[in-house]
N, C-alpha and C. Protein backbone atom coordinates (compact mmCIF):
# COMPACT_ATOMS: atom_id res chain seq x y z
N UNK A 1 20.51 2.74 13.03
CA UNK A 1 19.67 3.53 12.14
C UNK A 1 19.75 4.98 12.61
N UNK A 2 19.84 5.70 11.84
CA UNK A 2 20.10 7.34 12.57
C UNK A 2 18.89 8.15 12.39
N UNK A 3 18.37 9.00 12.29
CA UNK A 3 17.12 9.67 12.99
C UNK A 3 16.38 9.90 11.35
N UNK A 4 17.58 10.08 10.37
CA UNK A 4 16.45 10.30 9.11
C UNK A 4 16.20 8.76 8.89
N UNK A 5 16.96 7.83 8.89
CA UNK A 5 16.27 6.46 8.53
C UNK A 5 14.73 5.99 8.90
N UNK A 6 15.66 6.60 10.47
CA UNK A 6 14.41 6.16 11.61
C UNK A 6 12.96 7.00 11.34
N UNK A 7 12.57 8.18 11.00
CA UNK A 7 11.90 8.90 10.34
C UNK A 7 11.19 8.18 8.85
N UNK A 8 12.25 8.34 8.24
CA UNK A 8 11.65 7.86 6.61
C UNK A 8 11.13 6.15 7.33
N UNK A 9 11.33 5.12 7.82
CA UNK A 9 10.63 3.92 8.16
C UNK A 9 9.45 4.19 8.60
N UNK A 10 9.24 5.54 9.90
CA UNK A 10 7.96 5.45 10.39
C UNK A 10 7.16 6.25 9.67
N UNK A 11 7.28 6.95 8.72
CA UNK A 11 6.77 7.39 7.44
C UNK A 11 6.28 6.11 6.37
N UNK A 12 7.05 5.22 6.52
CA UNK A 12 6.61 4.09 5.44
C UNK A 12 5.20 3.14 6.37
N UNK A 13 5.95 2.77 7.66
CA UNK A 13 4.96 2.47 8.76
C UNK A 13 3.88 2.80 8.80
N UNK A 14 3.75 4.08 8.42
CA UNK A 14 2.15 4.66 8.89
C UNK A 14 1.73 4.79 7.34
N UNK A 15 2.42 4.70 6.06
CA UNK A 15 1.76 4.55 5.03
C UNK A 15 0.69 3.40 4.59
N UNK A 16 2.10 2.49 5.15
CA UNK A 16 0.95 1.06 4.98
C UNK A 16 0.15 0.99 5.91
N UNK A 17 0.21 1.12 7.08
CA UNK A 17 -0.73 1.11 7.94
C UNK A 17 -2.55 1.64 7.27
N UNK A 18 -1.82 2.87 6.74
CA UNK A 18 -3.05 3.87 6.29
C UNK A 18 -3.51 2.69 4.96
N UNK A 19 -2.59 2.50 4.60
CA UNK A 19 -3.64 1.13 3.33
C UNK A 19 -4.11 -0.18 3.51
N UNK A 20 -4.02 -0.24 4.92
CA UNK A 20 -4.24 -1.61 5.66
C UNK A 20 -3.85 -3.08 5.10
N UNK A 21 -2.33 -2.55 5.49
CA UNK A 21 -1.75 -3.34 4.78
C UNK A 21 -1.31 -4.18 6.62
N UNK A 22 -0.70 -5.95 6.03
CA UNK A 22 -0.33 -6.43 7.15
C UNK A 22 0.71 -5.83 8.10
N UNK A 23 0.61 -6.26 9.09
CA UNK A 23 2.01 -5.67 10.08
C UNK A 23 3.48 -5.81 9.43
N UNK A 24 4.48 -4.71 9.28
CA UNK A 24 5.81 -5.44 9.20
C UNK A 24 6.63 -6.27 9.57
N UNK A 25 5.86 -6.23 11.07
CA UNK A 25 6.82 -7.58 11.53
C UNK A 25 6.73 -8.82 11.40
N UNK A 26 5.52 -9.03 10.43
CA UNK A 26 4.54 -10.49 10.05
C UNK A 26 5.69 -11.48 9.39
N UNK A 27 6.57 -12.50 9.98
CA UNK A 27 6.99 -13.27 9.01
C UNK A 27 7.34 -13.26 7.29
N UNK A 28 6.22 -13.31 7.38
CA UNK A 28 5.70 -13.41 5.87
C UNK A 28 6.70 -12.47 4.66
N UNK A 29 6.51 -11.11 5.61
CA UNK A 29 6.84 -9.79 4.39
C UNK A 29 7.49 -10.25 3.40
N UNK A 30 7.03 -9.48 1.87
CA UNK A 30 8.29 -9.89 1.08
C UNK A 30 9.32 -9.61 1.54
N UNK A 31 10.52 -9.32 0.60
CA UNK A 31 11.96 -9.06 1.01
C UNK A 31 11.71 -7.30 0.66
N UNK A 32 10.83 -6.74 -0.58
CA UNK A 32 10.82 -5.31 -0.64
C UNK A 32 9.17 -4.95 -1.00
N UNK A 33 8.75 -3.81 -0.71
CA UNK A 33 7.37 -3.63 -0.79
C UNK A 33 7.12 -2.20 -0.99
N UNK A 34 6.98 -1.93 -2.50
CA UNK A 34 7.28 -0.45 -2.77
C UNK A 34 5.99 0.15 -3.37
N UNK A 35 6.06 1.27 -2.84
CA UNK A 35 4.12 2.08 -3.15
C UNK A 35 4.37 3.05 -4.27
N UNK A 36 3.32 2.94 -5.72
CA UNK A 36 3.40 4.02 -6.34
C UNK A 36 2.05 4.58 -5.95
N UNK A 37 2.39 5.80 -5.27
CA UNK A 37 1.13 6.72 -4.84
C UNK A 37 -0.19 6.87 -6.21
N UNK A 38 1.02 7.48 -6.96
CA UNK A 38 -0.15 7.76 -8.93
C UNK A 38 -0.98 6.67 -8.70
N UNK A 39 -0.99 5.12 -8.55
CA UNK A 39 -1.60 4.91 -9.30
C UNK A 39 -2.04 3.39 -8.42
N UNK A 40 -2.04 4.22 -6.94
CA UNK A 40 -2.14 3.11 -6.02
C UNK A 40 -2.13 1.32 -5.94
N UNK A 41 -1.01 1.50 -6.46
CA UNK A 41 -0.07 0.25 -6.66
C UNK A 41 0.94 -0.34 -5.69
N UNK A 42 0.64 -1.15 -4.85
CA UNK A 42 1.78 -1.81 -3.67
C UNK A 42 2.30 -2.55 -4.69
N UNK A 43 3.62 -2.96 -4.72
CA UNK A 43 4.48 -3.69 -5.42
C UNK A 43 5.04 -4.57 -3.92
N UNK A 44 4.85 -6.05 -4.48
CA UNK A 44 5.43 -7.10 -3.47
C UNK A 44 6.58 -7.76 -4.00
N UNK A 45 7.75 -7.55 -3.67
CA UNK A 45 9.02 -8.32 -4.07
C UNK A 45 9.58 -9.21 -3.50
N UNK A 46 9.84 -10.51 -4.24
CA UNK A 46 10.55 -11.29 -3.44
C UNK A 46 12.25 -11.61 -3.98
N UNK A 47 13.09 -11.28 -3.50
CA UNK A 47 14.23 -11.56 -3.81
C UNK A 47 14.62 -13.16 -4.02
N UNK A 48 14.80 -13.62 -5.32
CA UNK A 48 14.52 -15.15 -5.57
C UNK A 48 15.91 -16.05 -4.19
N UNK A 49 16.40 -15.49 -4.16
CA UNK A 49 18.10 -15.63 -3.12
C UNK A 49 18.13 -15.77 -1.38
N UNK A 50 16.98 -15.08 -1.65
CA UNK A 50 16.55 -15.29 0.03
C UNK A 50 15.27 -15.88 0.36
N UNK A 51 14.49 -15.85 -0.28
CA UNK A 51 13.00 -16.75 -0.03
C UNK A 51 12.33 -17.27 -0.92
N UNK A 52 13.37 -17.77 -2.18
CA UNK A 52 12.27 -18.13 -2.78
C UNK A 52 11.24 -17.36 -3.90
N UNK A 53 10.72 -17.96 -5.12
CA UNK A 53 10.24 -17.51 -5.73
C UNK A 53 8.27 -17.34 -5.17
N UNK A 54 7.69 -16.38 -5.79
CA UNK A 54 6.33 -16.49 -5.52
C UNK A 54 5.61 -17.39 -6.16
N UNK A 55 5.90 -18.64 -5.63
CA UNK A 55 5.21 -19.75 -5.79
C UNK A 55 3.79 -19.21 -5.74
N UNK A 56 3.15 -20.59 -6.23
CA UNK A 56 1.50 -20.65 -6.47
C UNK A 56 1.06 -20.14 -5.03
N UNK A 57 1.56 -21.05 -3.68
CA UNK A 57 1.00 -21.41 -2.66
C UNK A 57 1.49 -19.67 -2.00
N UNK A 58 2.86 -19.24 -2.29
CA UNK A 58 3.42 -17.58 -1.94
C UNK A 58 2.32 -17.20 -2.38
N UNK A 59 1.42 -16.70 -3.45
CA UNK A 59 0.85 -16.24 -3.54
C UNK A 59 -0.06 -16.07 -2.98
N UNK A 60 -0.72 -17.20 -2.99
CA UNK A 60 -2.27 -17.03 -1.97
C UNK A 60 -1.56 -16.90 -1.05
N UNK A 61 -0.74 -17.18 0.12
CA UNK A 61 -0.41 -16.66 1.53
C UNK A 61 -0.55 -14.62 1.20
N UNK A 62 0.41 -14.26 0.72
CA UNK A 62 0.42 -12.84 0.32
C UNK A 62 -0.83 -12.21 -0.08
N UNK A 63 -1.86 -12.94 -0.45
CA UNK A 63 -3.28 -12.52 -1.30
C UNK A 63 -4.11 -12.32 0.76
N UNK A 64 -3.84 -13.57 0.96
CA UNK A 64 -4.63 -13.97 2.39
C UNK A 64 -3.92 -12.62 3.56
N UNK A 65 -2.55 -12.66 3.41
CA UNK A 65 -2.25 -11.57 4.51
C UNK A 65 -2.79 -10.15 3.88
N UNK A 66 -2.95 -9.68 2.80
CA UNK A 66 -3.20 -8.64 2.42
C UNK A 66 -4.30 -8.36 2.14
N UNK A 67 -5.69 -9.28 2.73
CA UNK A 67 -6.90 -9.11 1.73
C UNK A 67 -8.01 -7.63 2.46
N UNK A 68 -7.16 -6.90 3.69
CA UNK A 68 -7.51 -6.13 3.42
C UNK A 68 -6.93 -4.39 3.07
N UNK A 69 -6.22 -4.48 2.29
CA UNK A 69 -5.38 -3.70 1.61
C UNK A 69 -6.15 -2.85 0.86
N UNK A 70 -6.16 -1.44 0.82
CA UNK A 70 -6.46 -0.77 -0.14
C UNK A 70 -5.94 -0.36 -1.42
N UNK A 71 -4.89 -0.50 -1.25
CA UNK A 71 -3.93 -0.83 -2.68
C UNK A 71 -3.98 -2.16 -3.33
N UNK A 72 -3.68 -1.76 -4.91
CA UNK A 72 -3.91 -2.92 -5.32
C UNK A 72 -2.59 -3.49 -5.64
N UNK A 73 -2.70 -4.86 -5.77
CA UNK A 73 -0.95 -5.92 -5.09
C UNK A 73 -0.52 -6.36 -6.83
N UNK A 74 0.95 -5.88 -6.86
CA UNK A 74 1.57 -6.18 -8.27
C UNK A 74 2.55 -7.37 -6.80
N UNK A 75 2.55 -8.50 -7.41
CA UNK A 75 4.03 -9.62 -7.42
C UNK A 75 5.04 -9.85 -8.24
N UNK A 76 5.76 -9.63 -7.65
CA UNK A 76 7.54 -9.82 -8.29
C UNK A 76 8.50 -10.49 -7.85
N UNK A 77 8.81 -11.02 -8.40
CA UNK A 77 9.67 -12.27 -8.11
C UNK A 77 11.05 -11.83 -8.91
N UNK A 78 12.47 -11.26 -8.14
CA UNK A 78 13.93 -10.77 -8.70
C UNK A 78 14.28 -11.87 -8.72
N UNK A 79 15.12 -11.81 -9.83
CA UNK A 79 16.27 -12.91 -10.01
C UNK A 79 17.73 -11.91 -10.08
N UNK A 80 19.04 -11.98 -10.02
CA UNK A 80 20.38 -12.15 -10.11
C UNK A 80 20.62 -12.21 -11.69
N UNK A 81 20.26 -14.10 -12.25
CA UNK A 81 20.54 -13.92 -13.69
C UNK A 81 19.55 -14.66 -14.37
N UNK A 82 19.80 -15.04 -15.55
CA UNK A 82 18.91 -15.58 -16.41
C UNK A 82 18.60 -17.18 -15.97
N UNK A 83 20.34 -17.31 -15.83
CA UNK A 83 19.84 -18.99 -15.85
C UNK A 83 19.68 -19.31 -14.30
N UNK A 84 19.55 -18.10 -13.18
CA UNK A 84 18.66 -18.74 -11.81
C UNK A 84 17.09 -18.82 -12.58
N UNK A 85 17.04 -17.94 -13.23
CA UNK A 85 15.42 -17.54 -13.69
C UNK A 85 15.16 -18.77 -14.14
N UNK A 86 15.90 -19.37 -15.00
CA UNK A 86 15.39 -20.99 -15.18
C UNK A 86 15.26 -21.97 -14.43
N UNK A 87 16.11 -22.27 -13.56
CA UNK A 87 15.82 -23.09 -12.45
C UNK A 87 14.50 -23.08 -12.00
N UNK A 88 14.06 -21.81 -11.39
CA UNK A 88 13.09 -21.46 -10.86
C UNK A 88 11.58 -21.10 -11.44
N UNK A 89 11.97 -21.19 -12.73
CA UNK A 89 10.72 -20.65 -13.40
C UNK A 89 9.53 -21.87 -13.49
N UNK A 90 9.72 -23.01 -13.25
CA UNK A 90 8.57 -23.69 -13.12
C UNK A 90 7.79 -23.57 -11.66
N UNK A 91 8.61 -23.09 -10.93
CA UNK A 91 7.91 -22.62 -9.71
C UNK A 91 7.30 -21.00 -9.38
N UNK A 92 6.93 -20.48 -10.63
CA UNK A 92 6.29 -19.24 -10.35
C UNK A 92 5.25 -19.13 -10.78
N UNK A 93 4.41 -18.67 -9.84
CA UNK A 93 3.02 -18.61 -9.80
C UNK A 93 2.12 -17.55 -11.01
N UNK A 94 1.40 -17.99 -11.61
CA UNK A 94 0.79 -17.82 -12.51
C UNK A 94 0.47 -15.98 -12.26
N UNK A 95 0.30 -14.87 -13.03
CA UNK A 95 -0.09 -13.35 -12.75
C UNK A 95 0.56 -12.92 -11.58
N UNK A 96 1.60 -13.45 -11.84
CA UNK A 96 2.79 -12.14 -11.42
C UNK A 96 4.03 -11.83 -12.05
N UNK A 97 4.94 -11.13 -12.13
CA UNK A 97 6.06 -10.74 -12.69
C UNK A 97 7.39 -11.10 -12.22
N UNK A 98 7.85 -11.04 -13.53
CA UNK A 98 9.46 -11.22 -13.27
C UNK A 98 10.45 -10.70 -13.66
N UNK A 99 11.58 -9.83 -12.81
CA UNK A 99 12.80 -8.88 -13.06
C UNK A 99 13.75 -9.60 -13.00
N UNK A 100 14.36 -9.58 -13.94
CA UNK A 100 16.26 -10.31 -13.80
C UNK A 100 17.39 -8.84 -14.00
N UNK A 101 18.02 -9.08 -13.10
CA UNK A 101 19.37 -8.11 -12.69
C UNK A 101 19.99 -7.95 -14.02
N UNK A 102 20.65 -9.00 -14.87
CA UNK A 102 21.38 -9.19 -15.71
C UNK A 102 20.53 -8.29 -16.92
N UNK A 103 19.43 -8.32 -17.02
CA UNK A 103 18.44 -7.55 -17.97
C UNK A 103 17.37 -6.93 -17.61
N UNK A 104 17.97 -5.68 -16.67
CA UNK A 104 16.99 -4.88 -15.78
C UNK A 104 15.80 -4.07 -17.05
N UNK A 105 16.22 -3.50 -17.96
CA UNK A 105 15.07 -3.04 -18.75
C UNK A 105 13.88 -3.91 -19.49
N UNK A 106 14.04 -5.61 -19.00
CA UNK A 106 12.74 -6.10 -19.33
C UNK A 106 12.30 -7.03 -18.05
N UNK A 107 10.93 -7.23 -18.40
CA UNK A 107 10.55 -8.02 -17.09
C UNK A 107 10.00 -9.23 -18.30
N UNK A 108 9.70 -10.58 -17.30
CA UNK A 108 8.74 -11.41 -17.60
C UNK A 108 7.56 -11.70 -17.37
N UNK A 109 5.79 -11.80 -17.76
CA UNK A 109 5.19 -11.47 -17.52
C UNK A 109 4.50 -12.94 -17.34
N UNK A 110 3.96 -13.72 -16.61
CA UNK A 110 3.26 -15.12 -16.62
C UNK A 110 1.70 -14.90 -16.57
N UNK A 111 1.70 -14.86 -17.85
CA UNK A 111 -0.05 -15.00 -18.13
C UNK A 111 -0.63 -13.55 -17.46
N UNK A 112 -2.39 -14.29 -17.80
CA UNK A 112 -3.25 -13.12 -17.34
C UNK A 112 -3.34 -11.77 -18.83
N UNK A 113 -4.16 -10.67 -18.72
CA UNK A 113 -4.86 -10.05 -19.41
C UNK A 113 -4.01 -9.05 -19.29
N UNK A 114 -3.11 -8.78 -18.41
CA UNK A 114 -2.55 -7.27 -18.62
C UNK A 114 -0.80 -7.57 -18.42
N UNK A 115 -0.04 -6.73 -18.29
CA UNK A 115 1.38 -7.12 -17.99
C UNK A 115 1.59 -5.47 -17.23
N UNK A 116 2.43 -5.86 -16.05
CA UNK A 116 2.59 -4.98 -15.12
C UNK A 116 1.56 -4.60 -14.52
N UNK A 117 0.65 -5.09 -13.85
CA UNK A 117 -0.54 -4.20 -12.93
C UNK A 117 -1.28 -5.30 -12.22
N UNK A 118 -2.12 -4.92 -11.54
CA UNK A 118 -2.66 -5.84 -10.32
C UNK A 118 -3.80 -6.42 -10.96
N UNK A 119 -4.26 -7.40 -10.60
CA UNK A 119 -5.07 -8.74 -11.33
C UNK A 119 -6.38 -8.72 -9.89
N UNK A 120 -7.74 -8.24 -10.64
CA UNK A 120 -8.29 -8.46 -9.34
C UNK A 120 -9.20 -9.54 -9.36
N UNK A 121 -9.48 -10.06 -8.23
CA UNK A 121 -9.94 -11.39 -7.85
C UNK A 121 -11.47 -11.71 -8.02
């Protein structure tokens, strides 16, 4: 890692930190975890290829490591293509989202009152 990487990480480090968010080194982490400042939104991604979709049970683990977060938690679950998205789609947990590679300008939205934004408890 060279000194701007190493910089921009401990910049991300002390962001979440500041939103009391869990440790990075927690197991758990999604695979990507991206902050929109506007509109204090943590985005939790799971890359369907490496861990798995955000199952019911992903979820509450991610709800439980994060419950004291000051941001509020969008879930996302990437897919590659359509027909992994099928395989997997009976295993995704109810109010969270879904991006497929193959059709990056739409997402899928599973239930709940709003589409794209955090669902509070």
């Amino acid at each position: 890692m060279n000194t701007r990487d190493q910089l921009c990480f401990q910049q991300s480090k002390a962001k979440l930190k500041a939103l009391k968010f869990f440790k990075l080194e927690h197991g758990e982490l999604p695979d990507i975890v991206a902050y929109s400042e506007s509109k204090n939104w943590l985005f939790l991604i799971e890359a369907v290829h490496s861990s798995g979709p955000i199952s019911p049970i992903r979820l509450l683990e991610l709800k439980r490591l994060a419950k004291e977060c000051t941001a509020d938690l969008v879930f996302i679950t990437a897919f590659l293509t359509r027909d992994t998205f099928r395989k997997f789609a009976p295993d995704i947990a109810w109010e969270t989202e879904v991006w497929i590679a193959d059709a990056p300008d739409h997402m899928v939205h599973f239930d709940g009152d709003k589409f794209l934004g955090p669902y509070k408890a």
